[in-house]
C-alpha atoms as a PDB file:
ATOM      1  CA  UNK A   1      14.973  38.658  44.561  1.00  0.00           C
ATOM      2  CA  UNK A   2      12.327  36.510  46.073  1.00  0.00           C
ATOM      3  CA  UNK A   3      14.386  32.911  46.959  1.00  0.00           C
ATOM      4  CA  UNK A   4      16.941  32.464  49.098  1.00  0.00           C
ATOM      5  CA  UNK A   5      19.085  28.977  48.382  1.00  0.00           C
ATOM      6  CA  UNK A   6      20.238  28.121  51.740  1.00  0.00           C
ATOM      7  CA  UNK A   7      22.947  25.404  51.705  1.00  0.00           C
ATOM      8  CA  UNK A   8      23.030  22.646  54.368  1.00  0.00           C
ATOM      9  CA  UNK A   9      26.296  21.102  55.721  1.00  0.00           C
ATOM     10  CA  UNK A  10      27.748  17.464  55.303  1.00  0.00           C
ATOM     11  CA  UNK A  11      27.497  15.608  51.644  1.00  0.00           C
ATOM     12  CA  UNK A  12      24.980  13.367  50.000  1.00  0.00           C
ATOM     13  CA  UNK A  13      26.220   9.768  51.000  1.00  0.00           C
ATOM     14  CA  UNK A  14      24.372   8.841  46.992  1.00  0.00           C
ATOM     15  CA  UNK A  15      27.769  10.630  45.308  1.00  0.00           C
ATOM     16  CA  UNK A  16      29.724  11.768  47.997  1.00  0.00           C
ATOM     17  CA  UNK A  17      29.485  15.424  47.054  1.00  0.00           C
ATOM     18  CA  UNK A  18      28.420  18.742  49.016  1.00  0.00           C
ATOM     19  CA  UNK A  19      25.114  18.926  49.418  1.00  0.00           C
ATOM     20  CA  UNK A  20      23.439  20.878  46.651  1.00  0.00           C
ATOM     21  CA  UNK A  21      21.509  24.319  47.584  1.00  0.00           C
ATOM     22  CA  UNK A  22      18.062  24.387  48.265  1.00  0.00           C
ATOM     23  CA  UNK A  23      15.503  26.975  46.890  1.00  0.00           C
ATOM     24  CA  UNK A  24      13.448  28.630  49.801  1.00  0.00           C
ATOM     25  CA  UNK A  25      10.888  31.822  49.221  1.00  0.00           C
ATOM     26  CA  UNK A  26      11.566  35.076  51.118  1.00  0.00           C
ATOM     27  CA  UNK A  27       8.409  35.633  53.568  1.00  0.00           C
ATOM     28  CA  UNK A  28       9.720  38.662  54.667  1.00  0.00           C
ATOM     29  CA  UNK A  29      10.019  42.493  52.615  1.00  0.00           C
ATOM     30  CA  UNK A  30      13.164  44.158  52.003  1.00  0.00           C
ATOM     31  CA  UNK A  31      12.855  45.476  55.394  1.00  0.00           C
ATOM     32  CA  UNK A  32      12.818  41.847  57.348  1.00  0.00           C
ATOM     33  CA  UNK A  33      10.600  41.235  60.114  1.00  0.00           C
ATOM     34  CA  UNK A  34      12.415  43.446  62.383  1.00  0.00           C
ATOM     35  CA  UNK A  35      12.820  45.935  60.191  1.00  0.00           C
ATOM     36  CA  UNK A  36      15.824  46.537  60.199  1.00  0.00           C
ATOM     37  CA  UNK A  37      16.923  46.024  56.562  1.00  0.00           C
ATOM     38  CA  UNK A  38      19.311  43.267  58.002  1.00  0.00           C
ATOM     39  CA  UNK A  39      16.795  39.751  58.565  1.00  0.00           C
ATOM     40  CA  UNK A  40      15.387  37.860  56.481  1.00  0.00           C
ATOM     41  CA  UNK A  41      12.250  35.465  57.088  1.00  0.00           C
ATOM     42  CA  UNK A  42      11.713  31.695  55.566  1.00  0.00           C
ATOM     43  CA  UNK A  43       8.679  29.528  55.505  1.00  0.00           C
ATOM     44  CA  UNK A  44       9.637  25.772  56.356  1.00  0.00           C
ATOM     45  CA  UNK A  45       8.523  23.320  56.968  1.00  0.00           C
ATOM     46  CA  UNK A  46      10.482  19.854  58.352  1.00  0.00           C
ATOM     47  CA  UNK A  47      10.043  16.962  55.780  1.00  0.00           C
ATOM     48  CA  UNK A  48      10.494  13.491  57.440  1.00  0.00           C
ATOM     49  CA  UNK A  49       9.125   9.614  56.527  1.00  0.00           C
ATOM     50  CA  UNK A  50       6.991   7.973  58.635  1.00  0.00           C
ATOM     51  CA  UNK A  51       6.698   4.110  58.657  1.00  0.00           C
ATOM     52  CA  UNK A  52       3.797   2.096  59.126  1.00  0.00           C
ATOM     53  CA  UNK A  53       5.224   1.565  62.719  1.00  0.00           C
ATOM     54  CA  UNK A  54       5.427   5.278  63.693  1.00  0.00           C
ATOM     55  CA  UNK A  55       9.124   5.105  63.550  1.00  0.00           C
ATOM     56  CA  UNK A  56      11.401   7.625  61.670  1.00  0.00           C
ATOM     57  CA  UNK A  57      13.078   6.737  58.805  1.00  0.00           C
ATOM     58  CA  UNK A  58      16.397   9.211  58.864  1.00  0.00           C
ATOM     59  CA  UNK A  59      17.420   8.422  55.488  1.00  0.00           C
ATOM     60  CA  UNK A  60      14.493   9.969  53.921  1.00  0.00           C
ATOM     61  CA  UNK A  61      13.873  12.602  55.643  1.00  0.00           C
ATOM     62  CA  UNK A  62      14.245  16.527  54.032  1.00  0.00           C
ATOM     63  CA  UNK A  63      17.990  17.345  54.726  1.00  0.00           C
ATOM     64  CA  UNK A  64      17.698  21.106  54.268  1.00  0.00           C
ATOM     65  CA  UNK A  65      14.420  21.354  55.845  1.00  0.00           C
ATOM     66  CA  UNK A  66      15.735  19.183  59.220  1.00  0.00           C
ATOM     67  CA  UNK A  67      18.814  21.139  59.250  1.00  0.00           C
ATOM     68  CA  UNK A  68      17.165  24.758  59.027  1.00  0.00           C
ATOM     69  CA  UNK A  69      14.456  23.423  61.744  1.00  0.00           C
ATOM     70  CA  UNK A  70      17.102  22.226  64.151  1.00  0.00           C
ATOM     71  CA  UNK A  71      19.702  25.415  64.114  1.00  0.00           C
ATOM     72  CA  UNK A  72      19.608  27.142  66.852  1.00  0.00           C
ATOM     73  CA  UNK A  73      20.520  31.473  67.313  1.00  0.00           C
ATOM     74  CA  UNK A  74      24.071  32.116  66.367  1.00  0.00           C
ATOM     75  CA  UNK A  75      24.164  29.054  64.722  1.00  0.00           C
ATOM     76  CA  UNK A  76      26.151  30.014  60.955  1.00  0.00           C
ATOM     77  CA  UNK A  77      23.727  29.014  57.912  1.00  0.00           C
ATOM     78  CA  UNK A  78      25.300  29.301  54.119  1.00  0.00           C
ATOM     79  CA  UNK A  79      23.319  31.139  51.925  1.00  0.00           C
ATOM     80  CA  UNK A  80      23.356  32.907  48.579  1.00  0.00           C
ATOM     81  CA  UNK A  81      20.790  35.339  46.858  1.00  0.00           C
ATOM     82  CA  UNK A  82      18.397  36.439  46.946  1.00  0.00           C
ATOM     83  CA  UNK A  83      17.526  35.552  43.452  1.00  0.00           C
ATOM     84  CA  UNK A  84      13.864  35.764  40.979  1.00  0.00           C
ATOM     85  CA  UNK A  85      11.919  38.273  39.687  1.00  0.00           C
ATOM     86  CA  UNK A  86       8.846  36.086  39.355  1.00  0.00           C
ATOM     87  CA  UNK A  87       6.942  37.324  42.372  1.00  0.00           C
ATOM     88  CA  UNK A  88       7.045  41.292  41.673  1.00  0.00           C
ATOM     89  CA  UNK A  89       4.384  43.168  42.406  1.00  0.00           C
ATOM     90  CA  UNK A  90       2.501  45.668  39.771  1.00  0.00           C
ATOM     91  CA  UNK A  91       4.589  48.375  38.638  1.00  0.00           C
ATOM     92  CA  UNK A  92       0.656  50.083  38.651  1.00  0.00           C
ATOM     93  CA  UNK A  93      -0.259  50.441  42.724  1.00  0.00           C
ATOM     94  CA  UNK A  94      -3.865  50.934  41.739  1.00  0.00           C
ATOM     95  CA  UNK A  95      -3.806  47.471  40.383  1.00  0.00           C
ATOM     96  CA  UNK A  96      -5.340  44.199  42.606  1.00  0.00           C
ATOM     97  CA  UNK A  97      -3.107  41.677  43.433  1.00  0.00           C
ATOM     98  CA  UNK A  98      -4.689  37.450  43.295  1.00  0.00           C
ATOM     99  CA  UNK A  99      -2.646  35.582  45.261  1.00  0.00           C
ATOM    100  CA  UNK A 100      -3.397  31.740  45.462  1.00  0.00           C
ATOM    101  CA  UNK A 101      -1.112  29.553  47.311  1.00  0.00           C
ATOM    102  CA  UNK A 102      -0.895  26.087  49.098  1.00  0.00           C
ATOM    103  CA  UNK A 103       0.879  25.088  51.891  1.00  0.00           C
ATOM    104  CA  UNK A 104       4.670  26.951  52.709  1.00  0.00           C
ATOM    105  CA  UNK A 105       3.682  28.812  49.130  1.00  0.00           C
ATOM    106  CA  UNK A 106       2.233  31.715  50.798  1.00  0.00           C
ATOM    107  CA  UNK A 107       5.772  32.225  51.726  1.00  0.00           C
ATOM    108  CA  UNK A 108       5.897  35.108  48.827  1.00  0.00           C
ATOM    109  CA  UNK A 109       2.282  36.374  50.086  1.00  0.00           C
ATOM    110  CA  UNK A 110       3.063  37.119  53.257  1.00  0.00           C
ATOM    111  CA  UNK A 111       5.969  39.458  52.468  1.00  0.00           C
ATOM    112  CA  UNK A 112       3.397  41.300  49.726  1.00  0.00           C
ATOM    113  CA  UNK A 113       1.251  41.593  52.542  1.00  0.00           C
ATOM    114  CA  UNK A 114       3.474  43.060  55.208  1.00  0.00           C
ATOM    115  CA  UNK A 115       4.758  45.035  52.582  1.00  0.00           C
ATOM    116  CA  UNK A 116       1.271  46.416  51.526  1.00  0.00           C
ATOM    117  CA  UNK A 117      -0.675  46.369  54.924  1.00  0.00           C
ATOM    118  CA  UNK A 118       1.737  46.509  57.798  1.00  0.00           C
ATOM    119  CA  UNK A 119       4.883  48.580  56.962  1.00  0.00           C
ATOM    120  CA  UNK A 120       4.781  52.141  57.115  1.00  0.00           C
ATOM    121  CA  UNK A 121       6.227  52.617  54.042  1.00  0.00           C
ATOM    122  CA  UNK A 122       5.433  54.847  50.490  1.00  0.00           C
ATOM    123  CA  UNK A 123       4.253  51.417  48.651  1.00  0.00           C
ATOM    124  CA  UNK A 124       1.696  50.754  51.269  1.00  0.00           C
ATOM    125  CA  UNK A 125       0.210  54.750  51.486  1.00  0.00           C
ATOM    126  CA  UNK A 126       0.013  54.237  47.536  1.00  0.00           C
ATOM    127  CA  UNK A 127      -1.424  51.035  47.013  1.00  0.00           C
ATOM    128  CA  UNK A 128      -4.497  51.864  45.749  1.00  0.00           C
ATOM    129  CA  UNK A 129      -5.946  48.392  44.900  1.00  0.00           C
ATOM    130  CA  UNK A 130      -7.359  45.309  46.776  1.00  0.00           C
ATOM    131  CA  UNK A 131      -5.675  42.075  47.765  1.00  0.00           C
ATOM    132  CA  UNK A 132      -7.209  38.755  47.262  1.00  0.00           C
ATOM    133  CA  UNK A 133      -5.651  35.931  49.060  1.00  0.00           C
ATOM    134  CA  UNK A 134      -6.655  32.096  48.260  1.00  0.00           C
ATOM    135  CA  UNK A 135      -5.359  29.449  50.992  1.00  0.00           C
ATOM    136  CA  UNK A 136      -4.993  25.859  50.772  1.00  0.00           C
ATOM    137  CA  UNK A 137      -3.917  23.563  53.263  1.00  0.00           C
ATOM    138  CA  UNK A 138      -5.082  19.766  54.095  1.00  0.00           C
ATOM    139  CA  UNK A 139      -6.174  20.770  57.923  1.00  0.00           C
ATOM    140  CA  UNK A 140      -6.645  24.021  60.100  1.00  0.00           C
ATOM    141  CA  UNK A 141      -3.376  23.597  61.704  1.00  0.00           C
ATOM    142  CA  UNK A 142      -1.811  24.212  58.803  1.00  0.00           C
ATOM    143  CA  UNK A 143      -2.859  27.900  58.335  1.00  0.00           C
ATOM    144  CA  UNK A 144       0.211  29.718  58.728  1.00  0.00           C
ATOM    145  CA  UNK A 145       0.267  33.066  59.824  1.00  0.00           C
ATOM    146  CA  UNK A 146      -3.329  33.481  60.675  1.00  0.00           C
ATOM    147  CA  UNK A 147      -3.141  35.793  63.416  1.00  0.00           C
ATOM    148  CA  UNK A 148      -0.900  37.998  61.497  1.00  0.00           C
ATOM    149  CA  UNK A 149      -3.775  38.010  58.403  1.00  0.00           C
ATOM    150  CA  UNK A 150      -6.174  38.530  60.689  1.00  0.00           C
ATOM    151  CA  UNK A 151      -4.779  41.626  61.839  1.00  0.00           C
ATOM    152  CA  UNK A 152      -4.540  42.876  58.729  1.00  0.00           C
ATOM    153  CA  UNK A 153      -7.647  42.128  57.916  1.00  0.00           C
ATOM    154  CA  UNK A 154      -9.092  44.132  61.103  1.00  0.00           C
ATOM    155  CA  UNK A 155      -6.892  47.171  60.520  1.00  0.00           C
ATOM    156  CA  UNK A 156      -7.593  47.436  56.619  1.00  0.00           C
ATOM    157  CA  UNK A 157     -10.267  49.470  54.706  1.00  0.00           C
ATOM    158  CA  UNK A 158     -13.444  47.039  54.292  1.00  0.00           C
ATOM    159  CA  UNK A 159     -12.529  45.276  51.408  1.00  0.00           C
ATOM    160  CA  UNK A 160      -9.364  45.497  51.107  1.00  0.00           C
ATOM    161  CA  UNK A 161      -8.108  42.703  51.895  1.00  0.00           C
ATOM    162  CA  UNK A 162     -10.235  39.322  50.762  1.00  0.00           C
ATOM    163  CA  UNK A 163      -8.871  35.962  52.254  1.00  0.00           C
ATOM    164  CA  UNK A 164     -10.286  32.340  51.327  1.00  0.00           C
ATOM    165  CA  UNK A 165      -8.912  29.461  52.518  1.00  0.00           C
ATOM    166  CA  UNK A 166      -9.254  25.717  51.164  1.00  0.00           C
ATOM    167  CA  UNK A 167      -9.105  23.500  53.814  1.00  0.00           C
ATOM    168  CA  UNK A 168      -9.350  20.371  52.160  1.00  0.00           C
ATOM    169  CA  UNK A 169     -10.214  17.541  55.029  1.00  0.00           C
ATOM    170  CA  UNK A 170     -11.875  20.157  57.011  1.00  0.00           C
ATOM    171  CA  UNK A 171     -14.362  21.760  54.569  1.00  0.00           C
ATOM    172  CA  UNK A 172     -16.431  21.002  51.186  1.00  0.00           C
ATOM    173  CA  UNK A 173     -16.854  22.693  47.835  1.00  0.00           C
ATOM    174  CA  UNK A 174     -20.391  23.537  46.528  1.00  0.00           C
ATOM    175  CA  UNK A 175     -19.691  22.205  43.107  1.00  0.00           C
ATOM    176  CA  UNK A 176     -19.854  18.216  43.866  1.00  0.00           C
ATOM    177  CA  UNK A 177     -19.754  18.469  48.042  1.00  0.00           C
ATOM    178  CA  UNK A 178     -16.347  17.080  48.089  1.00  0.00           C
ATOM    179  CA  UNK A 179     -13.114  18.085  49.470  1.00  0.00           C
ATOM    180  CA  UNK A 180     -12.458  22.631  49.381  1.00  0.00           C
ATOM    181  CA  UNK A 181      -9.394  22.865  47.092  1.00  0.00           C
ATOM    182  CA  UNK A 182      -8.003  26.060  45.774  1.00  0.00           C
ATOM    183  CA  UNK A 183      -9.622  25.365  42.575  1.00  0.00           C
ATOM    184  CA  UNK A 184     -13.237  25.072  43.685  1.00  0.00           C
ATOM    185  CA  UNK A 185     -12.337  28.532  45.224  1.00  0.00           C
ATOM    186  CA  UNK A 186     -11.645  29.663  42.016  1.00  0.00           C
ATOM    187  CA  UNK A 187     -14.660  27.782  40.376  1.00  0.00           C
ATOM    188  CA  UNK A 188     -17.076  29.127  42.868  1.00  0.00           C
ATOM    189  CA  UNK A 189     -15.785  32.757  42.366  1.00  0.00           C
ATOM    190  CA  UNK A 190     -15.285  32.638  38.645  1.00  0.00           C
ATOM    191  CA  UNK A 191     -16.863  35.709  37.615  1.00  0.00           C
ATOM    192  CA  UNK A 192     -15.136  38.022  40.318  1.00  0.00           C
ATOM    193  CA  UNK A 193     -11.763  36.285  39.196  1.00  0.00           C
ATOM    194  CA  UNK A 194     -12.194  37.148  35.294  1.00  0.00           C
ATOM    195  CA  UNK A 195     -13.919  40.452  36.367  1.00  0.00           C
ATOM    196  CA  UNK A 196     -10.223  41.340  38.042  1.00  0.00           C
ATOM    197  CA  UNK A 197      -8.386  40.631  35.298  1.00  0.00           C
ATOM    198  CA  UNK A 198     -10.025  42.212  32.907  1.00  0.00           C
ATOM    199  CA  UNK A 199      -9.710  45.364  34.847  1.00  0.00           C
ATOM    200  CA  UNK A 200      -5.692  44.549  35.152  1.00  0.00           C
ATOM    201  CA  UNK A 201      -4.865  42.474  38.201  1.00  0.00           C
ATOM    202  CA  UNK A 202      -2.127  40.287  38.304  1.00  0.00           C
ATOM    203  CA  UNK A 203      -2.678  37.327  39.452  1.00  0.00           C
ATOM    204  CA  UNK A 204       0.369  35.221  40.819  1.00  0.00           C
ATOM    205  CA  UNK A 205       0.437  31.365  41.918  1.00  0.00           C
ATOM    206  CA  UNK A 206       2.707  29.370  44.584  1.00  0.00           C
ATOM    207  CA  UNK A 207       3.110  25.962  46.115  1.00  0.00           C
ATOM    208  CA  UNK A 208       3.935  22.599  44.867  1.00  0.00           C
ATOM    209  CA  UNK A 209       3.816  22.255  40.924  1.00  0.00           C
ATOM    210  CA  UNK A 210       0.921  19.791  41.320  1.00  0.00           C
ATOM    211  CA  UNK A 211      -1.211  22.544  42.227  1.00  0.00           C
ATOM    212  CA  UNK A 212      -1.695  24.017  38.532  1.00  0.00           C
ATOM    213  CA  UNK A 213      -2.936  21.337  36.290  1.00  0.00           C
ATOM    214  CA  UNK A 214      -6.505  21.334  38.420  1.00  0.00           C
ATOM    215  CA  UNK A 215      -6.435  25.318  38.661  1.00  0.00           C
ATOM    216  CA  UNK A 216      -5.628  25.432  34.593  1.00  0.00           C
ATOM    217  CA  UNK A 217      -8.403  23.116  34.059  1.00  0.00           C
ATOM    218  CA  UNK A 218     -10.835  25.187  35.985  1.00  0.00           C
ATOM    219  CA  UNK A 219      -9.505  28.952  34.835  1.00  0.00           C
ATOM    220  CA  UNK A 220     -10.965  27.055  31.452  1.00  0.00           C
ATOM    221  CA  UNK A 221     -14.038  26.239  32.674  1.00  0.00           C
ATOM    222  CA  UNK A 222     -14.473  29.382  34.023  1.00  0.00           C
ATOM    223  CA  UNK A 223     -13.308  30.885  30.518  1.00  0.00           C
ATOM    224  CA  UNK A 224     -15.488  28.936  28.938  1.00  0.00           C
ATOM    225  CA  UNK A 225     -18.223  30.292  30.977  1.00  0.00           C
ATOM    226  CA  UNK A 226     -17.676  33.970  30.352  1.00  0.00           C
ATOM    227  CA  UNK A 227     -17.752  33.515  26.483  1.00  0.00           C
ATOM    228  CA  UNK A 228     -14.031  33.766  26.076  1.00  0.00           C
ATOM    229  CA  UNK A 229     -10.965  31.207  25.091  1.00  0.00           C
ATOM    230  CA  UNK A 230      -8.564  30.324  27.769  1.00  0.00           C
ATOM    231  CA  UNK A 231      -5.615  29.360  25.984  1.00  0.00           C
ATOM    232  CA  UNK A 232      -6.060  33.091  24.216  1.00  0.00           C
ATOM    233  CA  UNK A 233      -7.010  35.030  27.992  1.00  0.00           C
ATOM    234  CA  UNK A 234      -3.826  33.054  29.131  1.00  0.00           C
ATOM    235  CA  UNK A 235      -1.345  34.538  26.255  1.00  0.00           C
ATOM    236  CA  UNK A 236      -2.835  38.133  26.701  1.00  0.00           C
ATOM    237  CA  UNK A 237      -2.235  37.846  30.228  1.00  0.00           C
ATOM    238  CA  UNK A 238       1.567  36.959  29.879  1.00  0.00           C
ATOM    239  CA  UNK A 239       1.856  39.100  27.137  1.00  0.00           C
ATOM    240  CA  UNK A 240       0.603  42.143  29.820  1.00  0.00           C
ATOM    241  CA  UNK A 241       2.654  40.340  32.721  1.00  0.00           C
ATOM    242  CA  UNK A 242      -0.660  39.777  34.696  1.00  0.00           C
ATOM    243  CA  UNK A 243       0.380  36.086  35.111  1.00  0.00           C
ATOM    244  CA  UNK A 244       3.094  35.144  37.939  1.00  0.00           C
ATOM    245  CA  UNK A 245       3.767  31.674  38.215  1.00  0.00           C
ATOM    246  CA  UNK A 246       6.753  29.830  41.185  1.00  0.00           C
ATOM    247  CA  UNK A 247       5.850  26.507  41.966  1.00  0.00           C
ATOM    248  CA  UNK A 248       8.529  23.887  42.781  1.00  0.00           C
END
């Protein structure tokens, strides 16, 4: 499984009821960060409602996320899972791997990773593909788990391991010298993205659900610009389960 739903305590004053469980991707292998086979590692981050004033609305703020941010070791957390099989990597190790994620969506990515570059284990000796990781966040602050893609980066074969990141208020795109979303990323790099797929990577998606109407409207542009019909690369590539898609 690939989500965790985590269930906070206390009820939702709207009904009255428990709190419902919330979704959360595993950024951690099989193996947790510790590896002992016993942890498990979630990317959150800690919703909350700022007014105009600066002041803290409590009422809106993200009752899961708060709660998981504010525990503290030993502290007892309700779980169940893990559950999905969206996020699976290729049954083929010689296959590359597309990863393109915004925000706490490279939650997923960063267990692949580990799991491929870091742990000493069979799937990483085998893997005989290359990685390709596509980042967006709104500012550089946001880049979670830099240093550890860094390393991998510097203890990888060259080429291994690609990494672009989108940083939207930081940087520009070369198509219209606005804002550097994962799309322009995508646009700019069009040919090396079909090339891939055509030679059998998968390519998988995560992050907010907003994130795919722009990145469908460019993968047809792109399509477009190789000769060939999106709507028809799209079916062959869920038909081959090349195409990974968990956005919330």
């Amino acid at each position: 499984g690939q989500s965790l739903s985590v269930i906070p305590p206390g009820v939702d004053p709207k009904n009255g009821r428990k709190n419902k469980p919330r979704l959360y991707s595993i950024a951690s292998t099989r193996y947790g960060d510790l590896l002992d086979g016993n942890t498990i590692s979630l990317c959150v981050r800690r919703a909350e409602f700022i007014e105009p004033d600066g002041t803290k609305d409590p009422a809106k703020q993200g009752v899961c996320s708060n709660f998981l941010c504010d525990v503290k070791a030993g502290d007892e957390v309700d779980v169940a899972g893990p559950v999905g099989k969206t996020m699976l990597l290729p049954e083929d190790p010689n296959k590359d791997i597309i990863m393109i994620a915004t925000g706490t969506g490279i939650a997923p990515f960063r267990g692949f990773l580990h799991r491929l570059f870091m742990e000493n284990t069979l799937a990483k000796h085998m893997f005989g593909g290359n990685a390709w990781l596509v980042l967006g966040v709104p500012v550089s602050g946001g880049l979670l788990y830099k240093e550890e893609f860094d390393c991998m980066q510097r203890t990888s074969s060259p080429g291994k391991l690609k990494i672009d990141y989108a940083i939207s208020r930081e940087m520009t795109n070369s198509i219209d010298g606005g804002k550097l979303y994962v799309q322009h990323v995508i646009a700019q790099n069009g040919k090396e993205l079909f090339d891939r797929i055509d030679a059998g990577a998968h390519v998988y998606f995560c992050g907010l659900k907003g994130m795919m109407p722009p990145i469908l409207d460019t993968l047809d542009e792109v399509a477009k610009s190789q000769g060939c019909v999106w709507s028809e690369k799209l079916s062959e590539l869920k038909k081959n389960n090349q195409w990974h898609v968990e956005v919330y």
